[in-house]
C-alpha atoms as a PDB file:
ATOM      1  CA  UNK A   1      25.149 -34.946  30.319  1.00  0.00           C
ATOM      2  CA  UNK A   2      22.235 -33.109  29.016  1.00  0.00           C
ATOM      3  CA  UNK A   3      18.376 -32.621  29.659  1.00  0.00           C
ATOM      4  CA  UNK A   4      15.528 -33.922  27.532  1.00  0.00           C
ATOM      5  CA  UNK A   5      15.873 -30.169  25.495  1.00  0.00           C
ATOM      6  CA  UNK A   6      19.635 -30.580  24.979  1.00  0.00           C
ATOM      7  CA  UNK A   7      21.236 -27.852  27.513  1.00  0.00           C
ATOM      8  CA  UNK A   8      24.296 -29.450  29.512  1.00  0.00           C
ATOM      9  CA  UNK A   9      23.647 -29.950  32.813  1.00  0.00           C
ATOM     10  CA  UNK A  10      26.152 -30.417  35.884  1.00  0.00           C
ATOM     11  CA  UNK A  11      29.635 -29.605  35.756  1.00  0.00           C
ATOM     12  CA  UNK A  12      31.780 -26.402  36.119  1.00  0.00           C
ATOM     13  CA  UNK A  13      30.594 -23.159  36.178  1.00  0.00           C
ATOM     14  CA  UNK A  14      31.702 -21.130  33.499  1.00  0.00           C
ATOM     15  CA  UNK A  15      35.159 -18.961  34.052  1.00  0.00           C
ATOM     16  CA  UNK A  16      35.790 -21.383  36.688  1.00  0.00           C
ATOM     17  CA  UNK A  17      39.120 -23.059  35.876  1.00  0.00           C
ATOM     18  CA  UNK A  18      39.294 -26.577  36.753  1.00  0.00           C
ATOM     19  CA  UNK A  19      41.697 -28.307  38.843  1.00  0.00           C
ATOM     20  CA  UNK A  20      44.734 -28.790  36.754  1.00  0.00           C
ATOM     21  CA  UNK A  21      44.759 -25.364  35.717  1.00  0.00           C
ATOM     22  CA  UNK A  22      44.481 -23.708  39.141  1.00  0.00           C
ATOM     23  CA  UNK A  23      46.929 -26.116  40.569  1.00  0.00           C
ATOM     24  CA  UNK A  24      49.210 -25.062  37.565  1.00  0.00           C
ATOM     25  CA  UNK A  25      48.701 -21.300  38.511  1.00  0.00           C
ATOM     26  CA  UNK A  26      49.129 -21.579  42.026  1.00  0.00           C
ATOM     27  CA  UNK A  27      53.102 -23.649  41.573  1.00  0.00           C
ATOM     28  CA  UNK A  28      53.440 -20.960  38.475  1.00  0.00           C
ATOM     29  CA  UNK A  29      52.385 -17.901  41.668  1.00  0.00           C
ATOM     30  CA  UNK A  30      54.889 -19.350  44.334  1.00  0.00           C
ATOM     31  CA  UNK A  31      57.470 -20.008  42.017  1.00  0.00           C
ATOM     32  CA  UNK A  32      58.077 -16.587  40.823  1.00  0.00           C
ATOM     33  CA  UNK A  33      57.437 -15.467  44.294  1.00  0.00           C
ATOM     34  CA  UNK A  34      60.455 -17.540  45.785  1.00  0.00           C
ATOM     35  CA  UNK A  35      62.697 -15.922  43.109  1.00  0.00           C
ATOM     36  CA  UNK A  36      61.894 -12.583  43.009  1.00  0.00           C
ATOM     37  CA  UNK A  37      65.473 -11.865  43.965  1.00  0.00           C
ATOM     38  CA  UNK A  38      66.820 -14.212  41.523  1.00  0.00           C
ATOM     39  CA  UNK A  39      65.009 -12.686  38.518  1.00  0.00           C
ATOM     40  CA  UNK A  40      67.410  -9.598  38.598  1.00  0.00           C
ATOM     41  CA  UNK A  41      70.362 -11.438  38.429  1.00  0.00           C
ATOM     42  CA  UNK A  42      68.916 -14.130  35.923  1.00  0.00           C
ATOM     43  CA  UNK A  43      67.856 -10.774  33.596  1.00  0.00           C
ATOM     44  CA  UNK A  44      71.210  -9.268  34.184  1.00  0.00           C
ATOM     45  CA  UNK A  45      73.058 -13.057  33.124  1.00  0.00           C
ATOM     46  CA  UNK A  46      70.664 -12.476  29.385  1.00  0.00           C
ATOM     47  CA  UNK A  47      71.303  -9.432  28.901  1.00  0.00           C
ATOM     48  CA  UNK A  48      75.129  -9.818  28.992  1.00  0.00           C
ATOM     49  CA  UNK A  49      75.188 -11.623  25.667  1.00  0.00           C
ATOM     50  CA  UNK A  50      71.410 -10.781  24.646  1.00  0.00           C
ATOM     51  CA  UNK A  51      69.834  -7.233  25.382  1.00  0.00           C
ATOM     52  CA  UNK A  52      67.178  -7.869  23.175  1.00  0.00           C
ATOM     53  CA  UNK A  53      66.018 -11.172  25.057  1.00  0.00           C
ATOM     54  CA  UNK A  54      66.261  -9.743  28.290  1.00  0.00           C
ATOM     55  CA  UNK A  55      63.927  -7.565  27.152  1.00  0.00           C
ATOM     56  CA  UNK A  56      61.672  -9.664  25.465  1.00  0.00           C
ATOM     57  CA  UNK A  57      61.193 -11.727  28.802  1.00  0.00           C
ATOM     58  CA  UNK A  58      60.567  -8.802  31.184  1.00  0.00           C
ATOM     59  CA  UNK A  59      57.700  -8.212  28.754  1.00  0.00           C
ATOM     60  CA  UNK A  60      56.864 -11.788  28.899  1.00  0.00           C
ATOM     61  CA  UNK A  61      56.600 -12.021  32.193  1.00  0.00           C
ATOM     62  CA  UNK A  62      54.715  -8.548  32.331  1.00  0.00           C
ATOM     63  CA  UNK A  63      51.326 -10.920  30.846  1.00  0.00           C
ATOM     64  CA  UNK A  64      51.348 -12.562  34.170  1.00  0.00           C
ATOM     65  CA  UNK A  65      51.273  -9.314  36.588  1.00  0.00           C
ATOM     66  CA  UNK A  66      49.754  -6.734  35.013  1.00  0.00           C
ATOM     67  CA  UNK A  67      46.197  -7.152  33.370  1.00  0.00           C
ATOM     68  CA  UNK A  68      46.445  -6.844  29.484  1.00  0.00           C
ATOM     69  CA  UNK A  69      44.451  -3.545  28.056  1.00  0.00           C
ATOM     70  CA  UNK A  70      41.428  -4.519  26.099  1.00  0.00           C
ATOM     71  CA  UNK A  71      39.946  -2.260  23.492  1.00  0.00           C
ATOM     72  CA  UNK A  72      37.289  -0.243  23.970  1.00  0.00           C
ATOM     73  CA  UNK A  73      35.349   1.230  21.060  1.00  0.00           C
ATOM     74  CA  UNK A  74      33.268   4.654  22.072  1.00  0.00           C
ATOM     75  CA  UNK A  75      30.099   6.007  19.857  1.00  0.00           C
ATOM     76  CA  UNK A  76      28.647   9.304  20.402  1.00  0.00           C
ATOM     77  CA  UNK A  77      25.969  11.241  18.177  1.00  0.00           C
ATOM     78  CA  UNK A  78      27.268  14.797  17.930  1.00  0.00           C
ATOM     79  CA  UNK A  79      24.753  17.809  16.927  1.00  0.00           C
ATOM     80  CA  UNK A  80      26.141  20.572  15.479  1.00  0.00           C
ATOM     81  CA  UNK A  81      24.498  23.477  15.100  1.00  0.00           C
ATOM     82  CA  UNK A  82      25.272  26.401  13.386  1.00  0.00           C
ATOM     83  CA  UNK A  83      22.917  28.759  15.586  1.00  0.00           C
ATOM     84  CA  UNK A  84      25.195  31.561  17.736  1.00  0.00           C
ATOM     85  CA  UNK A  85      23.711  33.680  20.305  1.00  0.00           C
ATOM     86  CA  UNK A  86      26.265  37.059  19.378  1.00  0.00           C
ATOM     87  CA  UNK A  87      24.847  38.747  22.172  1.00  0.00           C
ATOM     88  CA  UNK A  88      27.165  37.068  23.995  1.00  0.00           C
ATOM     89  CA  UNK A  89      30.294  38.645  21.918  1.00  0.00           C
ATOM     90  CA  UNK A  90      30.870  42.260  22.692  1.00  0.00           C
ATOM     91  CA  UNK A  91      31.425  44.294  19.476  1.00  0.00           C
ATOM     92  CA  UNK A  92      35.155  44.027  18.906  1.00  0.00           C
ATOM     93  CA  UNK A  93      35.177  40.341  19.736  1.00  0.00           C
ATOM     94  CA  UNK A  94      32.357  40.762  16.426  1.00  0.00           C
ATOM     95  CA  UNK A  95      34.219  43.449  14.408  1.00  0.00           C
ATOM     96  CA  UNK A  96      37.921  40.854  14.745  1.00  0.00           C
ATOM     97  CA  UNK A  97      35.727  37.809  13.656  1.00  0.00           C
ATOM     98  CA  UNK A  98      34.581  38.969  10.694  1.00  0.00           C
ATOM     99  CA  UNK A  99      37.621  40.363   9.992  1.00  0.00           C
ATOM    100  CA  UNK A 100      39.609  36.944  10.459  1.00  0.00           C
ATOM    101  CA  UNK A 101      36.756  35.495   8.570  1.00  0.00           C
ATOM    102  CA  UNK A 102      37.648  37.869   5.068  1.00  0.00           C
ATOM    103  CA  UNK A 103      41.411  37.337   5.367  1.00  0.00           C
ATOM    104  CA  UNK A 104      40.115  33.516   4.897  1.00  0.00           C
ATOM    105  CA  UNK A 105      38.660  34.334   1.449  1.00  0.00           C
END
C-alpha cells in the first residue's frame, strides 16, 4: 500500500527477515547444533575418497559461522614536504648523508 505521494507504507521494517526466512534459519541453527559431533566423522567419510570436497564444505559451512570480510577502501591526503630542520642531525649524521647521497650519482 502506499500514501497519496507514493512512499510504501506498513509492512516490515527493513533488514528484518520475514517469517519464512527466520524460521528457515532457526531449523538451519539447531540442526548443525545437534550434529556438531557428527560433522567430524561426516568430513572424515568425504575426505576418504574426496580431499578436495571435504575441503570445499568446511569452507562452505565457514559462510554460516564466521562473518564474511567486507572491503574497506581508505583515502588519506599526504603532504610532503621537502623542508628539514638539520639542526636536529649532529655533523657526522650530515657529513655520511651527503656522502651516501654522491655515491647515488
Amino acid at each position: 500500500m502506499a500514501d497519496k505521494n507514493g512512499n510504501k507504507t506498513g509492512g516490515r521494517k527493513k533488514g528484518v527477515p520475514n517469517k519464512t526466512t527466520k524460521e528457515i534459519r532457526e531449523s538451519f541453527q539447531c540442526f548443525v547444533e545437534d550434529n556438531v559431533d557428527n560433522f567430524q566423522e561426516w568430513l572424515d567419510r568425504v575426505a576418504e575418497t574426496n580431499p578436495a570436497k571435504a575441503i570445499e564444505l568446511v569452507n562452505n559451512m565457514s559462510e554460516y559461522i564466521l562473518p564474511k570480510l567486507s572491503r574497506s577502501e581508505i583515502k588519506a591526503e599526504i603532504e610532503v614536504t621537502d623542508e628539514v630542520d638539520l639542526s636536529k642531525f649532529s655533523t657526522s649524521e650530515l657529513k655520511k648523508a651527503i656522502e651516501n647521497d654522491k655515491d647515488k650519482d
